[in-house]
C-alpha atoms as a PDB file:
ATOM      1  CA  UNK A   1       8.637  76.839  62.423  1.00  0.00           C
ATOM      2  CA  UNK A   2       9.327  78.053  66.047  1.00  0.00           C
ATOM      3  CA  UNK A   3       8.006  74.869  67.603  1.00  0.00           C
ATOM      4  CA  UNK A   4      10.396  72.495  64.777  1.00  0.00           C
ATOM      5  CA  UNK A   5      13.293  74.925  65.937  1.00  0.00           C
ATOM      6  CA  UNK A   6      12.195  74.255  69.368  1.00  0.00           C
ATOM      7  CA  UNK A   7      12.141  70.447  69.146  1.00  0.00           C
ATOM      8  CA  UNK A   8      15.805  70.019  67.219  1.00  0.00           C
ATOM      9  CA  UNK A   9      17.575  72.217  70.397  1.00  0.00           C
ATOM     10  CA  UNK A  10      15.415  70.035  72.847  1.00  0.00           C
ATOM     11  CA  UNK A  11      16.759  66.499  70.720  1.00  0.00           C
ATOM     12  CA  UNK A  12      20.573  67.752  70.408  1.00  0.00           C
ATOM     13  CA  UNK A  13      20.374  69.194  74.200  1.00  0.00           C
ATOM     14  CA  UNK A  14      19.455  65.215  75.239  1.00  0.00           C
ATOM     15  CA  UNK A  15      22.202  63.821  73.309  1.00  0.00           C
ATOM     16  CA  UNK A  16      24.797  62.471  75.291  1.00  0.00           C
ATOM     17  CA  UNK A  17      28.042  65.570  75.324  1.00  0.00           C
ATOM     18  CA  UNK A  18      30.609  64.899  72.663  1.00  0.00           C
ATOM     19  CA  UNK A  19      33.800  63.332  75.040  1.00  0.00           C
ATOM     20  CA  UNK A  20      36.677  65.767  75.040  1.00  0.00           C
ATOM     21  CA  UNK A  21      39.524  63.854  73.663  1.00  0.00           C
ATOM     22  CA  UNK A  22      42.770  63.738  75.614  1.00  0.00           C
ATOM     23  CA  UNK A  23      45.137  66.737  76.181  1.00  0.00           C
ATOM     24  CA  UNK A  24      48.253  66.647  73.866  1.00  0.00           C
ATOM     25  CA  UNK A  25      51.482  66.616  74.288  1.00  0.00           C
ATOM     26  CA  UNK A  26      53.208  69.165  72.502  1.00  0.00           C
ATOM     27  CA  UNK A  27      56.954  67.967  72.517  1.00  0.00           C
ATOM     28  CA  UNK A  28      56.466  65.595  75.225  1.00  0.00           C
ATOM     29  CA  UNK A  29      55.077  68.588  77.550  1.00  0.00           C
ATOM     30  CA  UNK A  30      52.035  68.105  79.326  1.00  0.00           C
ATOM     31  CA  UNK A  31      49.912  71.304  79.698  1.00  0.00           C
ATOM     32  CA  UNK A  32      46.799  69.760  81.529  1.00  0.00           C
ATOM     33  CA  UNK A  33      49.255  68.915  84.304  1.00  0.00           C
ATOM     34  CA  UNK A  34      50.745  72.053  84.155  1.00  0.00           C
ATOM     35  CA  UNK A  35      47.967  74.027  84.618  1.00  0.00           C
ATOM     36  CA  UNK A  36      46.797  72.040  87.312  1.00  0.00           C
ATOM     37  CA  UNK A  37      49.917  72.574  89.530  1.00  0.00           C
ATOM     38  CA  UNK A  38      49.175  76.160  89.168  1.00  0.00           C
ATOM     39  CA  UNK A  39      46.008  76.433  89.766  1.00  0.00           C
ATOM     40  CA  UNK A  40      45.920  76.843  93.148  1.00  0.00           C
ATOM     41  CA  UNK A  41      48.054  80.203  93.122  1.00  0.00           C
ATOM     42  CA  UNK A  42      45.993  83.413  93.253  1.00  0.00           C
ATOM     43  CA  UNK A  43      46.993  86.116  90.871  1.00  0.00           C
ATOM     44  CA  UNK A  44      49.064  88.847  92.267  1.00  0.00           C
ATOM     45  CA  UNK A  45      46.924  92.244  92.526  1.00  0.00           C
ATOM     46  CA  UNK A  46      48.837  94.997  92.429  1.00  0.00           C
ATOM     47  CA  UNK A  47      49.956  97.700  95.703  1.00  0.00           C
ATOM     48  CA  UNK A  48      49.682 101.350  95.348  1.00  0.00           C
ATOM     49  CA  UNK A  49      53.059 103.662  96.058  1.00  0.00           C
ATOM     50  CA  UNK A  50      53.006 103.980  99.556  1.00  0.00           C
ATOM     51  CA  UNK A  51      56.500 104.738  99.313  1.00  0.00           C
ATOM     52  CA  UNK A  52      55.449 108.653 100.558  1.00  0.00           C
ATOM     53  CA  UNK A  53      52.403 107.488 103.098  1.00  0.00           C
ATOM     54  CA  UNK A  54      53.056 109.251 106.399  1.00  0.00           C
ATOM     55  CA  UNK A  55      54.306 106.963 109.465  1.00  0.00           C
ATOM     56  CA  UNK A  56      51.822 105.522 110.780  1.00  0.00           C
ATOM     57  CA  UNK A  57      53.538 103.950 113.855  1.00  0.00           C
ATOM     58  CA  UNK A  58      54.101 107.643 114.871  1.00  0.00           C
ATOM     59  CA  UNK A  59      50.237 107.555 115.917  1.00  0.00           C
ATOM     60  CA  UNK A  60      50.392 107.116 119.697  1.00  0.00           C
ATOM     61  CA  UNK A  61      48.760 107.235 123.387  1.00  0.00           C
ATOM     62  CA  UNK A  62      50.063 109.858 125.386  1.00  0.00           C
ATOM     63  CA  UNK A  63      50.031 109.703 128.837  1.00  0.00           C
ATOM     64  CA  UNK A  64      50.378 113.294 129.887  1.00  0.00           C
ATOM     65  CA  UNK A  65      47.488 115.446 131.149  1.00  0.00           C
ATOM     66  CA  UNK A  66      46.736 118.964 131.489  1.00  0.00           C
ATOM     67  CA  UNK A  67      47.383 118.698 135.387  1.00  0.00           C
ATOM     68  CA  UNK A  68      51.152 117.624 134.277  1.00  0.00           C
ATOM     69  CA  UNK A  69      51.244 121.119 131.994  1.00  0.00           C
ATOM     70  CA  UNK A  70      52.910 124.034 134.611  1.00  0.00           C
ATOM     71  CA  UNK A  71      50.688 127.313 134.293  1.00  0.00           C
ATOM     72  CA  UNK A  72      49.161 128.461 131.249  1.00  0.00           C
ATOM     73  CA  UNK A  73      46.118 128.454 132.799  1.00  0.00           C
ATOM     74  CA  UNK A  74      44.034 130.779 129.904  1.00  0.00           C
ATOM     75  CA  UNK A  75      45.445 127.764 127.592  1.00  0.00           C
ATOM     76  CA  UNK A  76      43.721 125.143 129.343  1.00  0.00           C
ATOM     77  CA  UNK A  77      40.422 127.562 129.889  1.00  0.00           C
ATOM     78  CA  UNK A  78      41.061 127.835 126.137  1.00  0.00           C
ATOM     79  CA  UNK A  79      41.259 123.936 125.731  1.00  0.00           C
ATOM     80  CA  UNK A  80      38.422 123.090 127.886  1.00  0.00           C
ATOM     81  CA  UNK A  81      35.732 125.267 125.929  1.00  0.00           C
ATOM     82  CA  UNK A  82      37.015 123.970 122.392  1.00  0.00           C
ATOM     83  CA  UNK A  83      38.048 120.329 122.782  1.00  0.00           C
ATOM     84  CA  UNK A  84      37.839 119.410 126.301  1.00  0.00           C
ATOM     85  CA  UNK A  85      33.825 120.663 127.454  1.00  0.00           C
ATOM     86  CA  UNK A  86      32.181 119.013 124.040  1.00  0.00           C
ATOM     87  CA  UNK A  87      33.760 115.809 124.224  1.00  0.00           C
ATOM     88  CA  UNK A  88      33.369 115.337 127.445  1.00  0.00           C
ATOM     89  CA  UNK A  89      29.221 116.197 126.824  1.00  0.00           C
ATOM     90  CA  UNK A  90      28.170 115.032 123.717  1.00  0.00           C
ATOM     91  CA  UNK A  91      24.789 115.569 124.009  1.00  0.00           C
ATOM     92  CA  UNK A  92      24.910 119.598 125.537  1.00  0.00           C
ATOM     93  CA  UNK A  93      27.882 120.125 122.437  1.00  0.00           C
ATOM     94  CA  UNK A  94      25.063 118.401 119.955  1.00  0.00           C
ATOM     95  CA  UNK A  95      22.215 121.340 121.929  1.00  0.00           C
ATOM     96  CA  UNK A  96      24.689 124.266 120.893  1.00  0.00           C
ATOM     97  CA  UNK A  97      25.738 123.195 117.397  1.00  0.00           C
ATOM     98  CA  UNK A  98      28.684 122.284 118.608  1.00  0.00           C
ATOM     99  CA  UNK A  99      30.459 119.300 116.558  1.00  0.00           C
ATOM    100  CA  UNK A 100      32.584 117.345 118.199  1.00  0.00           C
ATOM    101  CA  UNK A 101      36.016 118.309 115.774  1.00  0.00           C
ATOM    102  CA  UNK A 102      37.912 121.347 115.889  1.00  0.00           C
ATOM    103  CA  UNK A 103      41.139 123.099 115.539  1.00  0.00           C
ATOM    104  CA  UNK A 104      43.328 125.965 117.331  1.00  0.00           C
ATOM    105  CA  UNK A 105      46.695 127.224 116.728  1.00  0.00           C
ATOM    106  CA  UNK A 106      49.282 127.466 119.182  1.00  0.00           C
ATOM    107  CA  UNK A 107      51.759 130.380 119.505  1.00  0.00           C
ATOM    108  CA  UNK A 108      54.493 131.079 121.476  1.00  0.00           C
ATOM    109  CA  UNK A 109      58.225 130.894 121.015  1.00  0.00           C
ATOM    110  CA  UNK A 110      60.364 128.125 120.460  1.00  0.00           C
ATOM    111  CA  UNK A 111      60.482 126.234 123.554  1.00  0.00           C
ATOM    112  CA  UNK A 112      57.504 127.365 125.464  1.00  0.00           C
ATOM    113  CA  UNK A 113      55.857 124.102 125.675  1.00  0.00           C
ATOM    114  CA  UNK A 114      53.363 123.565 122.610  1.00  0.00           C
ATOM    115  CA  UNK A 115      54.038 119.928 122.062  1.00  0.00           C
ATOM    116  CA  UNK A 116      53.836 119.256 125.846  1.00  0.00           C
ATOM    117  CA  UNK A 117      50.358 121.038 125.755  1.00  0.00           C
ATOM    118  CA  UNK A 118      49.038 119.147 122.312  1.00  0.00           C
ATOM    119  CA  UNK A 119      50.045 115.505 123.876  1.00  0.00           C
ATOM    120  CA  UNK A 120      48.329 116.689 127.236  1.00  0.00           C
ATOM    121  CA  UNK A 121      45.195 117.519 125.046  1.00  0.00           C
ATOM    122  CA  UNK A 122      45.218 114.072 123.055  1.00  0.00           C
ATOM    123  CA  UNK A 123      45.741 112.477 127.222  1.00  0.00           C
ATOM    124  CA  UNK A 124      42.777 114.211 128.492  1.00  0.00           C
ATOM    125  CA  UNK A 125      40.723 113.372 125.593  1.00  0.00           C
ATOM    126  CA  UNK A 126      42.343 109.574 126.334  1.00  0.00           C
ATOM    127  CA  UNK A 127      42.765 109.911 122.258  1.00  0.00           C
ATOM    128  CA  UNK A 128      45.278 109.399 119.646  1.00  0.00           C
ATOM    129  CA  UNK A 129      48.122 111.502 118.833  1.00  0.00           C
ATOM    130  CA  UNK A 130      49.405 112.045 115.777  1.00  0.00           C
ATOM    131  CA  UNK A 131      52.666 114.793 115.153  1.00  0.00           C
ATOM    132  CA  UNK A 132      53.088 116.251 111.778  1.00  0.00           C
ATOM    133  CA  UNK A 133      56.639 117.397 110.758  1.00  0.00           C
ATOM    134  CA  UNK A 134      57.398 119.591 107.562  1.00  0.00           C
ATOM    135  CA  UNK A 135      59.218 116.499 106.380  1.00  0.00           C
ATOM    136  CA  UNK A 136      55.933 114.337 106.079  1.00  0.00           C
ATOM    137  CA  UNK A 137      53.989 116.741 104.338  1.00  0.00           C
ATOM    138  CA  UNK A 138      56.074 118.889 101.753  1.00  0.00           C
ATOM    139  CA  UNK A 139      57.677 116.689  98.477  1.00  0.00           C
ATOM    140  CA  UNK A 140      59.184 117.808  95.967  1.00  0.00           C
ATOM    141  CA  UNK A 141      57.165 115.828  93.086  1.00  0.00           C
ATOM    142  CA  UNK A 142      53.896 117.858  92.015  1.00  0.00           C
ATOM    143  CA  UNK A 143      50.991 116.577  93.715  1.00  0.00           C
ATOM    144  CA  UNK A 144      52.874 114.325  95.865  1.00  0.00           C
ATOM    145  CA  UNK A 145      52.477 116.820  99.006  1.00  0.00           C
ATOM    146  CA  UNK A 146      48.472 117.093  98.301  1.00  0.00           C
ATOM    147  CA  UNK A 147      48.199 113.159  98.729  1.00  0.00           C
ATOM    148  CA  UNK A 148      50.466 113.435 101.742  1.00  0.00           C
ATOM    149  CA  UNK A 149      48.023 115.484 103.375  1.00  0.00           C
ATOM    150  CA  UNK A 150      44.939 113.637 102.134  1.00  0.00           C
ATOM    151  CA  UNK A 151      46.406 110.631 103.883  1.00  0.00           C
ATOM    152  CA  UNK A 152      47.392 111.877 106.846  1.00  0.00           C
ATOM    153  CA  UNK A 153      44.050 113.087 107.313  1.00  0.00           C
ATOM    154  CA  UNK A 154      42.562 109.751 106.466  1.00  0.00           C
ATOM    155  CA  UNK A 155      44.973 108.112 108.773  1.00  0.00           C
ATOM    156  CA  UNK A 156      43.717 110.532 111.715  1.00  0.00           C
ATOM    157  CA  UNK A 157      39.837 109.718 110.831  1.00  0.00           C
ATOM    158  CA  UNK A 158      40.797 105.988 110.960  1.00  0.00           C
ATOM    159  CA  UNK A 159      41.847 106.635 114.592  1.00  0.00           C
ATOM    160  CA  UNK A 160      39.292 108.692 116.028  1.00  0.00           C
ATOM    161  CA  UNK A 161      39.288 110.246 118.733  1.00  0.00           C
ATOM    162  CA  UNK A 162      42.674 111.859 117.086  1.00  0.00           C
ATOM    163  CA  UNK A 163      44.446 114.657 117.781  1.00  0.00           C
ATOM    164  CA  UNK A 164      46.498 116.003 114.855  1.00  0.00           C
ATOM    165  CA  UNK A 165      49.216 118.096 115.438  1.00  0.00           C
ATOM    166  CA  UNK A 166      50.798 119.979 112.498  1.00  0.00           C
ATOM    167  CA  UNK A 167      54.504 121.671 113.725  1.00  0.00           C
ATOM    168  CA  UNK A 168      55.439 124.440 112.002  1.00  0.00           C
ATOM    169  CA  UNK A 169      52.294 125.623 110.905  1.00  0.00           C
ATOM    170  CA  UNK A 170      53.654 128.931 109.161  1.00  0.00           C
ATOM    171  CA  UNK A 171      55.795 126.461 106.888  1.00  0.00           C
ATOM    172  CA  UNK A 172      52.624 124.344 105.948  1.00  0.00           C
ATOM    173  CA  UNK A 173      49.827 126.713 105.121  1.00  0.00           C
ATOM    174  CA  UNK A 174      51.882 130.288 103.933  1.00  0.00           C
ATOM    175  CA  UNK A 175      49.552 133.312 102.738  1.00  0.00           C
ATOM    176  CA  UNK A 176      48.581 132.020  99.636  1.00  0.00           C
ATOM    177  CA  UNK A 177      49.540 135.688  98.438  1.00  0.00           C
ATOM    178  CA  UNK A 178      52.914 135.669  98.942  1.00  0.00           C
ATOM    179  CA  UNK A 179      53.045 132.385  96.822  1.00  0.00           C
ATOM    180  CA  UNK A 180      52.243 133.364  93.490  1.00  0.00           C
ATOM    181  CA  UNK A 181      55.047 131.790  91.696  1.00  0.00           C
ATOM    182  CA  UNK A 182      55.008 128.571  93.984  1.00  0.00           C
ATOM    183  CA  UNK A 183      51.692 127.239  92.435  1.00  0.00           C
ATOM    184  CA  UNK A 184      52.708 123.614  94.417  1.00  0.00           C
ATOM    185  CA  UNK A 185      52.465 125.651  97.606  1.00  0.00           C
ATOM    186  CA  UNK A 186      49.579 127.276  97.041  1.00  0.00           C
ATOM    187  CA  UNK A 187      47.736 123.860  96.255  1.00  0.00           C
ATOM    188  CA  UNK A 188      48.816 122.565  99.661  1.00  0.00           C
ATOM    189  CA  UNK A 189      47.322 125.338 101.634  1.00  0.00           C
ATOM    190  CA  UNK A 190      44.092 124.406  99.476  1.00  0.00           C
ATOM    191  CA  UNK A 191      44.323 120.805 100.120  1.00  0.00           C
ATOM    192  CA  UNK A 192      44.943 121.622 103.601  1.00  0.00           C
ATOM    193  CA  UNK A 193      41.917 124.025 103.843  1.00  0.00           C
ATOM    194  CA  UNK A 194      39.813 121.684 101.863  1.00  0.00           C
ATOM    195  CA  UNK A 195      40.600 118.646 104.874  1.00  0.00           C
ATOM    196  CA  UNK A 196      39.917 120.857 107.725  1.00  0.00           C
ATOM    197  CA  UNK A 197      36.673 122.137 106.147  1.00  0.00           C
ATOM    198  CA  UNK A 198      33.664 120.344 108.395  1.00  0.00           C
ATOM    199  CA  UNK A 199      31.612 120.069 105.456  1.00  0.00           C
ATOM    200  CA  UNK A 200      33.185 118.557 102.584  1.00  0.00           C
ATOM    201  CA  UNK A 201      35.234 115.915 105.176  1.00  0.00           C
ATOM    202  CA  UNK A 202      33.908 113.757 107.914  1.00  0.00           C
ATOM    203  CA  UNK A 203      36.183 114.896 111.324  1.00  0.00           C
ATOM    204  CA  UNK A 204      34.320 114.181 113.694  1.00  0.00           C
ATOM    205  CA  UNK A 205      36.892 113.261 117.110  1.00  0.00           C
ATOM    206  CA  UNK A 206      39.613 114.871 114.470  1.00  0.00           C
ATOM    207  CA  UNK A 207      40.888 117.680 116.643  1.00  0.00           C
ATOM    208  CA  UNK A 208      43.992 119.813 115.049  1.00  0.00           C
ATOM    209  CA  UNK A 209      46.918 121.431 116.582  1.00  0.00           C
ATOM    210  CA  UNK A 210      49.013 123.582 114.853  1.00  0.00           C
ATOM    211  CA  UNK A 211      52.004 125.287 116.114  1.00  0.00           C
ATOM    212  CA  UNK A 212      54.397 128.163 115.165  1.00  0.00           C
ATOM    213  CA  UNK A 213      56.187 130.834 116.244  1.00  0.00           C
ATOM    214  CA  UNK A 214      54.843 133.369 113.290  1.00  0.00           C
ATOM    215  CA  UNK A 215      51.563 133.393 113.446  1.00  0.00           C
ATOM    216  CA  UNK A 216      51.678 136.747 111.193  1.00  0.00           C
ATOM    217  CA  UNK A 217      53.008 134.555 108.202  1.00  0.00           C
ATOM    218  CA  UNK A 218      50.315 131.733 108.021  1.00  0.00           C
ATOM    219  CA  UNK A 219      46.977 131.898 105.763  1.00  0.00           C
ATOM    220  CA  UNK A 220      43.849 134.171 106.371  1.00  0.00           C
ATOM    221  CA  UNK A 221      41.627 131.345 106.028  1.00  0.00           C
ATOM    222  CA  UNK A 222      43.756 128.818 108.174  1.00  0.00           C
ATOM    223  CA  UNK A 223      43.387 131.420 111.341  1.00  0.00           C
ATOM    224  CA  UNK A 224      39.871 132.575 110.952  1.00  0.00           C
ATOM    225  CA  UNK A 225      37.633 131.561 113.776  1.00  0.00           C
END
């Protein structure tokens, strides 16, 4: 019975194909030539919101260096042992356990010169530099800061060798105990803890910056070593 089954699909399979009879014309219309003018366009695919992405043509080359930086010379000792030495010696950071990302916070008064110091770092390192303002970061839609922090970071990955430089650091990552009825807050110091964490994100040549003038006010975890 298999092999009869067999030999009727082999017979109607050789039969010359049925011809397709002409396309109609519904009220003098004619679809085939319809579709065929439109066949060449590609179906739009839709864009996600990046209505809220940070700037990215704020990511520049500075041309400063630490030699154009008057003073501070613990700073640049400072700078030389966390960002400067390892990049500069890949292979004796790699001996020590030393990766090759980073952060440090800057303190000082307004006006002292943190900026100047953070672009000097991103010269020396002949990397990226990319400044942070409250304004990119903090939204007042639930969630919306999270993702703005997310991208940033992904943004400063992309351009590696980066240095990220978060201003008013005290504004973006507050004691998480003093925030217990600003739940959106408290996420963003997560979110921000969760980017900076070595293990759970991929920063290598990420180095970040922050900055303040209250040092006192800013998160445990953001300032331990």
């Amino acid at each position: 019975e298999a092999l009869a089954l067999l030999q009727q699909i082999t017979a109607a399979m050789a039969q010359p194909a049925t011809p397709q009879p002409e396309p109609q014309r519904v009220h003098g219309f004619d679809w085939a030539k319809a579709e065929e003018e439109v066949a060449d366009i590609t179906e739009p695919v839709p864009v996600q919101d990046d209505a809220a992405s940070p700037v990215v043509e704020d990511i520049e080359k500075p041309a400063v260096r630490l030699a154009d930086v008057g003073g501070m010379q613990q700073v640049k000792e400072r700078l030389e042992l966390a960002f400067l030495g390892p990049m500069r010696n890949p292979q004796l950071a790699k001996a020590f356990g030393k990766s090759l990302s980073g952060g440090l916070l800057l303190y000082g008064p307004p006006g002292c010169g943190k900026t100047f110091i953070a672009k000097a770092v991103a010269g020396e390192l002949g990397a990226s530099f990319f400044s942070v303002g409250i304004s990119d970061v903090l939204d007042m839609y639930t969630g919306q800061s999270e993702r703005n922090l997310a991208r940033i970071f992904a943004e400063a990955r992309r351009h590696a060798p980066c240095v990220l430089f978060f201003d008013e650091m005290d504004a973006l990552g507050q004691k998480r105990s003093h925030l217990t009825h600003a739940s959106t807050m408290r996420n963003t110091v997560n979110q921000m803890l969760a980017e900076m964490d070595s293990v759970a994100a991929d920063n290598d040549g990420v180095f970040v910056l922050g900055a303040t003038n209250h040092p006192w006010d800013i998160d445990s975890a953001l300032r331990r070593p």
